[in-house]
N, C-alpha and C. Protein backbone atom coordinates (compact mmCIF):
# COMPACT_ATOMS: atom_id res chain seq x y z
N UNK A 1 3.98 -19.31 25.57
CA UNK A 1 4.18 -20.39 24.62
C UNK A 1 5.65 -20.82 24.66
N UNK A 2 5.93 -22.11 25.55
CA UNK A 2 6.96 -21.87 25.48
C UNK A 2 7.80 -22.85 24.46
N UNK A 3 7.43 -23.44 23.60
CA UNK A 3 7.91 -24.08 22.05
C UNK A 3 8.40 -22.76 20.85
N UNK A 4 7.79 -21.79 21.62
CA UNK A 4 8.54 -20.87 20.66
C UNK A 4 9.43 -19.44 21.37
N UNK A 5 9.66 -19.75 22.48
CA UNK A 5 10.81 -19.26 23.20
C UNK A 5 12.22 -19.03 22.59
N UNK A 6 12.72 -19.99 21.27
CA UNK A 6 13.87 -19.90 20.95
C UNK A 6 13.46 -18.93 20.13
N UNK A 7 12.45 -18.80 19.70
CA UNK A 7 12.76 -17.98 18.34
C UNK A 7 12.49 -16.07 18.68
N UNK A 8 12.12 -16.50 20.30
CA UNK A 8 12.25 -14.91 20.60
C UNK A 8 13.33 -13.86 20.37
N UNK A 9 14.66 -14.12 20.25
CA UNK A 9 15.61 -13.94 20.39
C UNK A 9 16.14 -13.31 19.06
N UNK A 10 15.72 -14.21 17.97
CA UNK A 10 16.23 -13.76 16.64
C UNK A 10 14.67 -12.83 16.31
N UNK A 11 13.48 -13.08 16.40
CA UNK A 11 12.15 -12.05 16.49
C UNK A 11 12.84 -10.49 16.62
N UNK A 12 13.51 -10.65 17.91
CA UNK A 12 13.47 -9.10 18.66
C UNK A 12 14.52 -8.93 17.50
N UNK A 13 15.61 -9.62 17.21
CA UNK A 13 16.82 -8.80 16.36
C UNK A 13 16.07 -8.56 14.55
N UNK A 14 15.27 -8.89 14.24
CA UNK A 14 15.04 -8.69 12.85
C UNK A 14 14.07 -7.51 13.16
N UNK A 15 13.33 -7.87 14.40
CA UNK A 15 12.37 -5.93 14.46
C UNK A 15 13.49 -4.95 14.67
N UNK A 16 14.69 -5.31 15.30
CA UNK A 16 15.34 -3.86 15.61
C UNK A 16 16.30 -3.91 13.83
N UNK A 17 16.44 -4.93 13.45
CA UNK A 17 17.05 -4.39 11.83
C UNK A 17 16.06 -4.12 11.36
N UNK A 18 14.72 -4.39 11.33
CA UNK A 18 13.85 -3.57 10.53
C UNK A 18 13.18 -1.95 11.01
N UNK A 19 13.63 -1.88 12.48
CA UNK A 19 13.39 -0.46 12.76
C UNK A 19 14.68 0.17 12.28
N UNK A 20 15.62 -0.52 12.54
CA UNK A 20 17.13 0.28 11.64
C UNK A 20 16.98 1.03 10.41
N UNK A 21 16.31 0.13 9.32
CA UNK A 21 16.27 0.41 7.64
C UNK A 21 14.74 1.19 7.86
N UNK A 22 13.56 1.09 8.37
CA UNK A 22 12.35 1.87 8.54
C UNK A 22 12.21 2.58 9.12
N UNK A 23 12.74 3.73 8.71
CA UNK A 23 12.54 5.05 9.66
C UNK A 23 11.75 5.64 9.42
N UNK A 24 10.44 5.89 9.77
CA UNK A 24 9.28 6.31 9.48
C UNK A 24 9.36 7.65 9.80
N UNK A 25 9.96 8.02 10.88
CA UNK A 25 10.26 9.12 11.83
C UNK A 25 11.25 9.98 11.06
N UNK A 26 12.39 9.41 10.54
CA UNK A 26 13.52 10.24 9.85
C UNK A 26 13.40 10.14 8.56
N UNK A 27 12.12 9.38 7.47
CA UNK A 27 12.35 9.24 6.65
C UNK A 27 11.01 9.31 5.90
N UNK A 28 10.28 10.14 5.28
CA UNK A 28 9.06 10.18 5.26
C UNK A 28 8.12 9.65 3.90
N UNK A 29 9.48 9.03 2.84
CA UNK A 29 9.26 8.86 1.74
C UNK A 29 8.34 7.56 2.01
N UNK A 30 7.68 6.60 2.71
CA UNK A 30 6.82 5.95 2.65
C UNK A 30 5.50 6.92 2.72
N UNK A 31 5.42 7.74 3.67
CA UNK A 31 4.15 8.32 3.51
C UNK A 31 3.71 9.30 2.71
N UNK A 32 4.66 10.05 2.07
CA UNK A 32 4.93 11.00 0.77
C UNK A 32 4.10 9.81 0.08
N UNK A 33 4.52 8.55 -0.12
CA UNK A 33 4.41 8.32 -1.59
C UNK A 33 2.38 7.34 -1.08
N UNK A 34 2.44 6.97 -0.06
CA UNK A 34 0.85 6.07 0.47
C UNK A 34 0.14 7.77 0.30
N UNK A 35 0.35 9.36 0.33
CA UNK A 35 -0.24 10.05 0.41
C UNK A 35 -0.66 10.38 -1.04
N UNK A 36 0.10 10.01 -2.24
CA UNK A 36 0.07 10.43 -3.38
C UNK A 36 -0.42 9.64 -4.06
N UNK A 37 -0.31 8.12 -3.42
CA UNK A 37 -0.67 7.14 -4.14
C UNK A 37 -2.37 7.14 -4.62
N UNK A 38 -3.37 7.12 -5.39
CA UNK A 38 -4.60 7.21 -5.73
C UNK A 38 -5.42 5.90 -5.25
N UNK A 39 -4.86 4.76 -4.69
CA UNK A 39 -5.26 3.75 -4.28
C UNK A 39 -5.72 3.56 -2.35
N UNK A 40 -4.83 4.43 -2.34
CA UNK A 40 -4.55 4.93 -0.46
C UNK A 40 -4.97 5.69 0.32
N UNK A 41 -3.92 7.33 -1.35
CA UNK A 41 -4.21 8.45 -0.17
C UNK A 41 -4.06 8.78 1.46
N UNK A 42 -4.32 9.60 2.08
CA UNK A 42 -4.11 10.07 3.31
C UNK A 42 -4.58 8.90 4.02
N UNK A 43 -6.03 8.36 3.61
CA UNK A 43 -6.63 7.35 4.44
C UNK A 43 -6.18 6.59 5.05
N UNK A 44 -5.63 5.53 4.53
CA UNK A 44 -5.03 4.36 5.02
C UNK A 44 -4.12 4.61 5.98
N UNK A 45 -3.13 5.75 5.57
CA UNK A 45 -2.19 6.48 7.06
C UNK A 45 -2.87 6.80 8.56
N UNK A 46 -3.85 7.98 7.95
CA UNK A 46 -4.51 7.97 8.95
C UNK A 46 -5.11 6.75 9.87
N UNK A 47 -5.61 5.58 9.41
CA UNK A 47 -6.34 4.66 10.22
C UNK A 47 -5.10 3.94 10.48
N UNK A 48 -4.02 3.34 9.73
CA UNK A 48 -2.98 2.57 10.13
C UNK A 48 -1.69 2.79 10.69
N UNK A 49 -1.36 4.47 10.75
CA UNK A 49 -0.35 4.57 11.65
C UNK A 49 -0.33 5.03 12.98
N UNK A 50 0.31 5.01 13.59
CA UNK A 50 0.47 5.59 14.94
C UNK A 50 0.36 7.51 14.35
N UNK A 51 -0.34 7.80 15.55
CA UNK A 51 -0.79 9.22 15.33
C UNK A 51 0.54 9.69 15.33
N UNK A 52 1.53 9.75 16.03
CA UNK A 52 3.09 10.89 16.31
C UNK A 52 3.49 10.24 14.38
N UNK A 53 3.59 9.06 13.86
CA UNK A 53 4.30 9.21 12.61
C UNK A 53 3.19 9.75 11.68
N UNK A 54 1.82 9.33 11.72
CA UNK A 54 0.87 10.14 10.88
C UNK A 54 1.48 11.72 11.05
N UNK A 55 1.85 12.32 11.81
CA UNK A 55 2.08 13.75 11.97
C UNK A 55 3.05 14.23 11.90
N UNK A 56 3.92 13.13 11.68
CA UNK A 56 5.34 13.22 11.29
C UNK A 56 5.28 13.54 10.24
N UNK A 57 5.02 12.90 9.28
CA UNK A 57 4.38 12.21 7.94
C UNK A 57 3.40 13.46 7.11
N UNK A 58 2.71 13.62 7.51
CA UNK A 58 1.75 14.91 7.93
C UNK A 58 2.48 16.25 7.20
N UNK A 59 3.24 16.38 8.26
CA UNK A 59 4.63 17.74 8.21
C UNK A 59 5.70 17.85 7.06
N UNK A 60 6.03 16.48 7.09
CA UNK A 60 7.06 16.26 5.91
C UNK A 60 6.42 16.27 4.62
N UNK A 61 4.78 15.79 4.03
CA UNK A 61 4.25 16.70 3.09
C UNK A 61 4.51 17.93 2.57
N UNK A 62 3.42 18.51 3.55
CA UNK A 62 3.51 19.72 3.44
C UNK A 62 4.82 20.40 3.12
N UNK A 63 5.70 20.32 3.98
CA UNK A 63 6.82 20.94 3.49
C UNK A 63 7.78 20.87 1.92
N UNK A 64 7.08 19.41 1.71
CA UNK A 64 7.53 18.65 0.39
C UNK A 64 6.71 19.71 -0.69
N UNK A 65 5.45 19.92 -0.14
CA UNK A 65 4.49 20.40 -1.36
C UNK A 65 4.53 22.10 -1.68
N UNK A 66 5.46 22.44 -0.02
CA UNK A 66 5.49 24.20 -0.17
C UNK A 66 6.66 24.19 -1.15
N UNK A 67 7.46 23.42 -1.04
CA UNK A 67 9.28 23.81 -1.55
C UNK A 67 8.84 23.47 -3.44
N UNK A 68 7.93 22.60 -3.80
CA UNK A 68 7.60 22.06 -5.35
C UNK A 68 6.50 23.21 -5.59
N UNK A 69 5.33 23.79 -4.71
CA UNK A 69 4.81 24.86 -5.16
C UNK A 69 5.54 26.20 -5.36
N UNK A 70 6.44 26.22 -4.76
CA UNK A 70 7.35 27.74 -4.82
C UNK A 70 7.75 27.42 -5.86
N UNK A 71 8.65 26.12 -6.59
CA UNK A 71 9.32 26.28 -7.76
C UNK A 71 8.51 26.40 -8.68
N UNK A 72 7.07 25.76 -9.08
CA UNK A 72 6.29 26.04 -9.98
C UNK A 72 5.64 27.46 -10.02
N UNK A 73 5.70 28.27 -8.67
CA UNK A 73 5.02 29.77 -8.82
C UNK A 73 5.77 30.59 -9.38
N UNK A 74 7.07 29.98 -9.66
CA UNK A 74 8.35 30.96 -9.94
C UNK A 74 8.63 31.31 -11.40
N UNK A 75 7.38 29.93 -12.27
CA UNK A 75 7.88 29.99 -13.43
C UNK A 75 6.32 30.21 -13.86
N UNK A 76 6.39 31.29 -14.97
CA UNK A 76 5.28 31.76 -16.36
C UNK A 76 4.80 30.49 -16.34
N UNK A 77 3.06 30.67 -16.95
CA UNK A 77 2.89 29.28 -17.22
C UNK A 77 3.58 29.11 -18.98
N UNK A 78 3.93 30.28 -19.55
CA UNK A 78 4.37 30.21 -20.81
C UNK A 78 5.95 29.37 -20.86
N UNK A 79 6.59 29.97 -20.05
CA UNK A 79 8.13 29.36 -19.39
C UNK A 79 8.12 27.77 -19.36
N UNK A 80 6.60 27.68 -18.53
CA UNK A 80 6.81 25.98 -18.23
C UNK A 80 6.39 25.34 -19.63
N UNK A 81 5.62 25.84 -20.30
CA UNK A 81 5.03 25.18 -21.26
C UNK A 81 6.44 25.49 -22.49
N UNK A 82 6.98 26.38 -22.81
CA UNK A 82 8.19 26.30 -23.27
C UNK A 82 9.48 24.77 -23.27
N UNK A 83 9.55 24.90 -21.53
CA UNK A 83 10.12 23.86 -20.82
C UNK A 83 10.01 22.37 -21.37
N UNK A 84 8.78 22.23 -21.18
CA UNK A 84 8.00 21.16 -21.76
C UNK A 84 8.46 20.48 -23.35
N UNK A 85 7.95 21.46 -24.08
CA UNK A 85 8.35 21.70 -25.74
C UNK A 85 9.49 20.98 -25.81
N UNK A 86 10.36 22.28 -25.23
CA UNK A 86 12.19 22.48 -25.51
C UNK A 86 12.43 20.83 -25.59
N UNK A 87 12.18 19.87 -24.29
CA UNK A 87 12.44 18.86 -23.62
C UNK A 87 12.09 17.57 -25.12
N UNK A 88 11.62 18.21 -25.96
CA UNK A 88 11.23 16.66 -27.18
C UNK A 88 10.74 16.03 -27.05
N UNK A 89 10.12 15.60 -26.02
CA UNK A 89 8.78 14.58 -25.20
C UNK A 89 7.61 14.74 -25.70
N UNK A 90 7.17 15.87 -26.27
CA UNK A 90 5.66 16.10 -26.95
C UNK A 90 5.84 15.90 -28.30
N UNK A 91 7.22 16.40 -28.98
CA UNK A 91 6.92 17.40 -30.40
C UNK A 91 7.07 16.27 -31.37
């Protein structure tokens, strides 16, 4: 097509500033949050990303969910529910 030949040029430079700021690869908080989201979930990742960032994505979970389950195994459920209280949000 060649009527739109000029605009190849500025095309390629806004995908490489948008691969700049979208790091899917180094940055996993899009799929953390499409995994948590109740509208999405895993699904939509799975069918819409490329398998290497699905598994990227994947990994960086998990690891998200071992490091927040250790801190919650660490505390009584009496401790947390204390926590809670202390905080003035319920009482």
């Amino acid at each position: 097509m060649q009527k739109f030949h000029k605009l190849k040029g500025p095309i390629e430079k806004g995908l490489a500033k948008l691969k700049k700021y979208y790091l899917i690869d180094q940055n996993n908080v899009a799929f953390i949050s499409l995994a948590l989201d109740p509208n999405f979930k895993l699904e939509y990742a799975k069918e819409s990303w490329d398998s290497k960032y699905f598994g990227e994505g994947m990994a960086a979970l998990e690891q998200v969910f071992d490091i927040y389950a250790a801190g919650v195994a660490s505390k009584t459920p009496q401790s947390a529910n204390d926590a809670v209280l202390d905080s003035g949000k319920y009482t």
